[in-house]
Protein backbone atom coordinates (compact mmCIF):
# COMPACT_ATOMS: atom_id res chain seq x y z
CA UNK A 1 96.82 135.45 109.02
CA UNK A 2 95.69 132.60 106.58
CA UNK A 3 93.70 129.78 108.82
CA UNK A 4 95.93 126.52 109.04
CA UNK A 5 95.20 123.68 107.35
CA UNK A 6 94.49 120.32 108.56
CA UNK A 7 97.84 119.42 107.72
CA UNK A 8 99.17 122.90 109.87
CA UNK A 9 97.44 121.95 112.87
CA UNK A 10 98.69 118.40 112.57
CA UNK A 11 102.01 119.42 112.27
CA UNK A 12 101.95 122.29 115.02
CA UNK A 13 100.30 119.54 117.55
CA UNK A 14 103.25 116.95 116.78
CA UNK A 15 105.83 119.31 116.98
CA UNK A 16 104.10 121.31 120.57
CA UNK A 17 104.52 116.93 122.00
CA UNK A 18 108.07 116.83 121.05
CA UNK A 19 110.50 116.98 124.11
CA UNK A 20 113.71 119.34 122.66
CA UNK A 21 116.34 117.43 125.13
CA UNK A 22 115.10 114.64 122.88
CA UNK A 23 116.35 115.93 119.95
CA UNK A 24 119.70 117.69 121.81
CA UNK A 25 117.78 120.96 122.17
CA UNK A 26 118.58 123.67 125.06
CA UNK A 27 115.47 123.85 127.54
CA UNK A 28 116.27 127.70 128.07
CA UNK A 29 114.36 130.48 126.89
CA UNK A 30 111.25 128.57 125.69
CA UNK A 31 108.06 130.44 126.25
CA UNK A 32 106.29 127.35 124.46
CA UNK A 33 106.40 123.49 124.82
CA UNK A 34 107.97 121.28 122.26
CA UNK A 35 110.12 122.04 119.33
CA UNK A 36 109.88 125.42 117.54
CA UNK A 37 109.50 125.62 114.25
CA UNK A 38 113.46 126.55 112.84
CA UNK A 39 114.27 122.88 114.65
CA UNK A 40 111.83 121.13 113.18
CA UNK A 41 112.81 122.50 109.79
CA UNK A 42 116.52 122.40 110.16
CA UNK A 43 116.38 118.33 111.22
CA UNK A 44 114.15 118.07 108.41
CA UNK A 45 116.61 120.03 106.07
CA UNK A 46 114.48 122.80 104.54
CA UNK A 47 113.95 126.43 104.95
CA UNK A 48 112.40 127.83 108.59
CA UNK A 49 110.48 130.11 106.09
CA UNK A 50 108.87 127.18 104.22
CA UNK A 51 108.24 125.04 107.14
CA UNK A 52 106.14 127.93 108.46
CA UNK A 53 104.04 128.58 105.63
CA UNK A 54 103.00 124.45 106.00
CA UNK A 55 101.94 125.05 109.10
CA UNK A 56 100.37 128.23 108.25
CA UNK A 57 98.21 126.67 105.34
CA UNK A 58 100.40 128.45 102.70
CA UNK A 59 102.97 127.38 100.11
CA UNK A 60 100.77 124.81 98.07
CA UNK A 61 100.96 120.88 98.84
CA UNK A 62 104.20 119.13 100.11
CA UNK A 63 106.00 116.69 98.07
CA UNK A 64 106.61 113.19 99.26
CA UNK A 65 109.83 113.68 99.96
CA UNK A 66 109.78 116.63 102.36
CA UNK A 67 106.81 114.93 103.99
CA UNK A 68 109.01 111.81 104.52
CA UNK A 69 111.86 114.55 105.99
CA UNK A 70 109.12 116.02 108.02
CA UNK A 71 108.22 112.40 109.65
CA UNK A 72 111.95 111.69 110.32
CA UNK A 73 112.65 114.92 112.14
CA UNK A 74 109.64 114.19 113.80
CA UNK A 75 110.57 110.76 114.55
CA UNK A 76 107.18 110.07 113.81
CA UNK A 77 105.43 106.52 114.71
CA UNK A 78 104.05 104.44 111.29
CA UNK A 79 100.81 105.71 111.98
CA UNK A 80 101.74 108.74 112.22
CA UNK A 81 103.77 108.92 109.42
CA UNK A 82 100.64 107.67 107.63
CA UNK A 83 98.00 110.33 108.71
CA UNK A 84 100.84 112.91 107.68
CA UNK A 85 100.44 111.59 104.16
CA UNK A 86 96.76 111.26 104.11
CA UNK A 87 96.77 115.06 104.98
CA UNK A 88 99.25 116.76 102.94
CA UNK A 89 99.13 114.41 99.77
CA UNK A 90 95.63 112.75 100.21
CA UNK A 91 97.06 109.35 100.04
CA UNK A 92 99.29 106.92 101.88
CA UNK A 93 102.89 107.00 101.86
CA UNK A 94 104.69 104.40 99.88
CA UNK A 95 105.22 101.18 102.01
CA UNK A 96 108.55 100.23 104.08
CA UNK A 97 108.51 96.68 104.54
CA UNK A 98 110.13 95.68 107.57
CA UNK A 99 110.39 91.87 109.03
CA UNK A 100 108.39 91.29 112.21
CA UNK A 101 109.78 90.66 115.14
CA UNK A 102 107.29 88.13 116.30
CA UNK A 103 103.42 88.89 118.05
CA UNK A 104 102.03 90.49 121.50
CA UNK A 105 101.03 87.93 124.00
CA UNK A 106 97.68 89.18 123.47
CA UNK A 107 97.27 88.31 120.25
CA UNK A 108 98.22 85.02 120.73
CA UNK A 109 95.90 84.95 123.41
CA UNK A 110 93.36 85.71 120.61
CA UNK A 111 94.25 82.42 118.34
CA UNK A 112 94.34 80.40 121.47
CA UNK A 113 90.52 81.66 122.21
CA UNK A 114 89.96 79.58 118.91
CA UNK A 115 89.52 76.26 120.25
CA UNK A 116 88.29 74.44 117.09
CA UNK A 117 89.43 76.55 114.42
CA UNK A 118 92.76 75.97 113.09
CA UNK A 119 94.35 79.83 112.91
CA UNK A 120 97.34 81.47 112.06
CA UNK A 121 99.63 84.39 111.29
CA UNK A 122 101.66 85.00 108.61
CA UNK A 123 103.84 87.67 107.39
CA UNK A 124 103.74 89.34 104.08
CA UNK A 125 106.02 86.84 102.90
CA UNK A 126 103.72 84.45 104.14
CA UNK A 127 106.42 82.85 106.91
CA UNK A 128 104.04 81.67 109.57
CA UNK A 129 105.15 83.42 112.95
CA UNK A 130 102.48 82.07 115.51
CA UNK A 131 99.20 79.48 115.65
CA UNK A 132 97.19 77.68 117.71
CA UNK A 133 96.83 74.05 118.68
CA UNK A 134 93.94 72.85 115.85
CA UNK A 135 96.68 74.59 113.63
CA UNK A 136 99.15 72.37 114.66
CA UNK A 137 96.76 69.25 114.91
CA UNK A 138 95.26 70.05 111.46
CA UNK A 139 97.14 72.25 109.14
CA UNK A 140 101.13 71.37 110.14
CA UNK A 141 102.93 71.21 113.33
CA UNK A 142 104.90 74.30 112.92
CA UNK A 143 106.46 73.92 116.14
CA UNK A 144 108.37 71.00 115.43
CA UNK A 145 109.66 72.95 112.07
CA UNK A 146 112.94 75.34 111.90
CA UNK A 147 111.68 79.00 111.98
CA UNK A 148 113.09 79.05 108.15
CA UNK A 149 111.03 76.32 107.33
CA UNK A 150 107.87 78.29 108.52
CA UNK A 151 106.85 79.73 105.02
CA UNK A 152 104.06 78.48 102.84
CA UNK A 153 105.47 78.14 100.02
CA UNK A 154 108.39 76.63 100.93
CA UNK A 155 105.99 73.87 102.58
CA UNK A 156 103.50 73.81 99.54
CA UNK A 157 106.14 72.82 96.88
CA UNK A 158 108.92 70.97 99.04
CA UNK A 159 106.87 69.44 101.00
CA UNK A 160 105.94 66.06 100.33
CA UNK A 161 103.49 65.20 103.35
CA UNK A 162 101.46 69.31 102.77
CA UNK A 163 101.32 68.32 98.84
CA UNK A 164 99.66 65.21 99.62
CA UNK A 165 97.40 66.54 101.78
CA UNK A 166 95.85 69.30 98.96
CA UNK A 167 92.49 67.86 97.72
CA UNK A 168 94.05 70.23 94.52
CA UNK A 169 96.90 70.88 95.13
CA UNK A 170 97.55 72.24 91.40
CA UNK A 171 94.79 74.94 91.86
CA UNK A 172 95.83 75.71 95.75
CA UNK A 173 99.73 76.38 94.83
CA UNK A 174 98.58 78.53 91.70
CA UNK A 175 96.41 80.48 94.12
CA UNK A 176 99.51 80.47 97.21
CA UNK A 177 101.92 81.93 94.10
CA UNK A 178 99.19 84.67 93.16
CA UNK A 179 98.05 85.42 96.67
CA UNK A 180 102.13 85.88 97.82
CA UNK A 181 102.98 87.67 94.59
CA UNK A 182 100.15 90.39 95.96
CA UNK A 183 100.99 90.61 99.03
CA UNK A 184 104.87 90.93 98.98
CA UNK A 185 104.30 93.81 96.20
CA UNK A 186 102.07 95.63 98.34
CA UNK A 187 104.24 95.69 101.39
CA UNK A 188 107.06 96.31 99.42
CA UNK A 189 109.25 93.72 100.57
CA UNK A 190 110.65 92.21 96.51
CA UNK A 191 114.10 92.22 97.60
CA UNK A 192 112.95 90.64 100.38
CA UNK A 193 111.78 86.98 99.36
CA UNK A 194 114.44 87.33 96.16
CA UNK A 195 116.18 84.41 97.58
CA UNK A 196 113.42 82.73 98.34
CA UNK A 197 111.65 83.15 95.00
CA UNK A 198 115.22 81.72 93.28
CA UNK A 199 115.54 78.89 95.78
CA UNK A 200 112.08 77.59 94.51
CA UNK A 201 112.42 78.16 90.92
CA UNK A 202 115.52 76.26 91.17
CA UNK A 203 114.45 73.34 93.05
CA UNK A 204 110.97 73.40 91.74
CA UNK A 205 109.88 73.64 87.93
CA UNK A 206 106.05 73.90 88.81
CA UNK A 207 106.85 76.97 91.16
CA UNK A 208 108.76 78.67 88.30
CA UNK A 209 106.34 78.18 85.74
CA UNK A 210 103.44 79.99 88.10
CA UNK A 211 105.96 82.78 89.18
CA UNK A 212 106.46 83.10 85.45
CA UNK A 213 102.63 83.59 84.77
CA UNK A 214 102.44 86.63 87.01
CA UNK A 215 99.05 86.38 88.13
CA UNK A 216 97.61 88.30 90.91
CA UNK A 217 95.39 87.62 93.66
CA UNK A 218 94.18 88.70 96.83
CA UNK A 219 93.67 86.77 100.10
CA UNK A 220 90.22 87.03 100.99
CA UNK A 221 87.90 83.90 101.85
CA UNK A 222 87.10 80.50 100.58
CA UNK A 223 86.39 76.78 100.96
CA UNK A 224 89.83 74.66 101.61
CA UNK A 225 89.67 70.75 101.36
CA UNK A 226 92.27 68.94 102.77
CA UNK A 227 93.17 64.70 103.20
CA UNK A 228 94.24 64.25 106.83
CA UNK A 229 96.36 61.84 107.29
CA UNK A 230 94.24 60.62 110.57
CA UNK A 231 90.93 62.11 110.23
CA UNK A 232 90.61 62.25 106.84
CA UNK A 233 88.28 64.39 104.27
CA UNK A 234 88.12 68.01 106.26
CA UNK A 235 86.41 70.90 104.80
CA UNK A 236 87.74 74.35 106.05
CA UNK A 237 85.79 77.42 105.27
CA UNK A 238 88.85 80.24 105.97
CA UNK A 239 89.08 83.97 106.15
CA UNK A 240 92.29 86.38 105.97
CA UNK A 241 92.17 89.40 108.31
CA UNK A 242 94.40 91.93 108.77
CA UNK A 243 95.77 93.36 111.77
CA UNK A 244 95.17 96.74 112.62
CA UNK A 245 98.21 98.70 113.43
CA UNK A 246 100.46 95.69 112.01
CA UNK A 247 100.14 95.64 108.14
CA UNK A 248 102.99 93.23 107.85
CA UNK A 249 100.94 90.66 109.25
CA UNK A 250 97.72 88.41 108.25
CA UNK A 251 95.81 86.76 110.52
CA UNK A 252 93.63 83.54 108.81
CA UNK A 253 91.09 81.71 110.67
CA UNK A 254 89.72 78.00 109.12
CA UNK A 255 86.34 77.04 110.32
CA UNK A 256 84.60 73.69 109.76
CA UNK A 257 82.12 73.60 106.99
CA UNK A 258 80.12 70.82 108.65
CA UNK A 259 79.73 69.75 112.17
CA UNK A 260 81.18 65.90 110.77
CA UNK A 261 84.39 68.40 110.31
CA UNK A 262 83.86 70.41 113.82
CA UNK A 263 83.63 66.78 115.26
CA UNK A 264 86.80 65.37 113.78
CA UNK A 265 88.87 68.23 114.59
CA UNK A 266 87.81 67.88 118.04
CA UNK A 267 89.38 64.19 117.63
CA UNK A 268 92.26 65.12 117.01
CA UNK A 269 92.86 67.77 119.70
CA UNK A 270 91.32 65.40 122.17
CA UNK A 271 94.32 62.65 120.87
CA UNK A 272 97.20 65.02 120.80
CA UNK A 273 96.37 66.18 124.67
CA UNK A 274 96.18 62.73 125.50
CA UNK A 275 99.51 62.51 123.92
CA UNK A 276 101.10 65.08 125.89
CA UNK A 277 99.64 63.89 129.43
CA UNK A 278 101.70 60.86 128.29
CA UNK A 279 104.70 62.36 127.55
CA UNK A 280 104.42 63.80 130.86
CA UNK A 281 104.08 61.22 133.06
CA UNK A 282 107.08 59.44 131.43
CA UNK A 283 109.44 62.37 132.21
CA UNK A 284 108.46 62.68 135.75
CA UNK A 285 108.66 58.99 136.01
């Protein structure tokens, strides 16, 4: 018998897991656990004969499509899905963009661990879902916004008070348009921000002419300078992670360049806690 192939014994394990009452399977007569083989293939829609000669190592590589058959009937998790690709076709499948449904407590827990540096996370269409306090003290105090009101760019050319507080903002928008034009593209989620994109090029001429330039650029790291409206000149250094197991999200972190900048953002959270205990006292009073 020809030896399996990475892709065989990845399939035979996932199918062995797979409980058949799951699937609406009889539990009689089964002298092994999980799914055999004629299930998997008839969920998936192609021949028990075939299916057997992928697990066997025979039969030449898998298209995309009958791998992305063989994940449904599998009911396979993203990562999953993913490693099936990497192993049959040697590459990725193509992306399913799919809006988040918000963050773990522990990884707000992680932002919150970030005591003086303003940090985020934003989708792929670069709606901001979650931050921390020096966020909201520094960058914009998302929580008094509508969750539609959230996105970058929506805040970088409507806004009057963010525009203002771009030491450029000409070359910071251009970059915003090129970094979002990546990143929706690569998760795959165009039809996604079409409304968006046509909102902005309607009610802003600027955005339309950088959409219309269709430059490209990724996310990484750099130096952002911003006029505070209390503290003043702040340099950020900032950095765009990704999360594992969540590619729909980016998490980006804004140091202080200086200490002067560690020092005034530490200002600023010391004044807005002050502000709260205030608020306090008046509502139990």
């Amino acid at each position: 018998m020809t030896d399996a192939s990475p892709l065989g014994t990845y399939l035979k394990d996932r199918r062995s897991k797979l409980d058949p009452a799951t699937f609406g399977f009889s539990l009689a007569r089964r002298r092994t656990p999980g799914l055999r083989r004629e299930e998997v293939a008839h969920r998936a829609n192609v021949s028990a004969t075939w299916y057997t000669w992928l697990e066997q190592g025979r039969g030449g590589a898998p298209s995309a499509d009958v791998l992305e058959r063989i994940a449904r009937a599998m009911m396979l998790t993203d990562a999953e899905r993913e490693h099936l690709f990497l192993l049959g076709l040697g590459r990725p499948p193509e992306v399913r963009y799919r809006a988040p449904q918000g963050i773990t407590p522990r990884l707000q827990h992680v932002l919150d661990t970030l005591d003086h540096s303003p940090a985020i996370i934003r989708t792929a269409t670069w709606d901001v879902i979650a931050w921390n306090k020096a966020a909201a003290a520094v960058l914009t105090d998302y929580g008094a916004l509508a969750a539609g009101q959230r996105n970058v760019l929506r805040m970088m050319f409507r806004d009057s008070r963010v525009r203002a507080a771009q030491a450029n903002w000409q070359g910071v928008a251009r970059y915003v348009v090129a970094s979002f034009r990546a990143d929706v593209a690569r998760a795959g989620a165009a039809s996604d921000v079409r409304s968006l994109v046509d909102e902005l090029c309607a009610t802003s001429p600027e955005f339309a002419a950088m959409w219309r330039d269709n430059d490209v650029q990724a996310h990484g790291d750099g130096l952002k300078v911003l006029h505070h409206p209390v503290a003043g000149k702040l340099s950020l250094e900032f950095s765009g992670f990704a999360v594992d197991g969540r590619p729909d999200l980016t998490m980006v972190i804004y140091n202080p360049a200086t200490t002067a900048d560690a020092d005034k953002i530490r200002a600023l959270l010391a004044s807005a806690s002050k502000q709260t205990r205030t608020r306090r006292k008046r509502i139990r009073f």
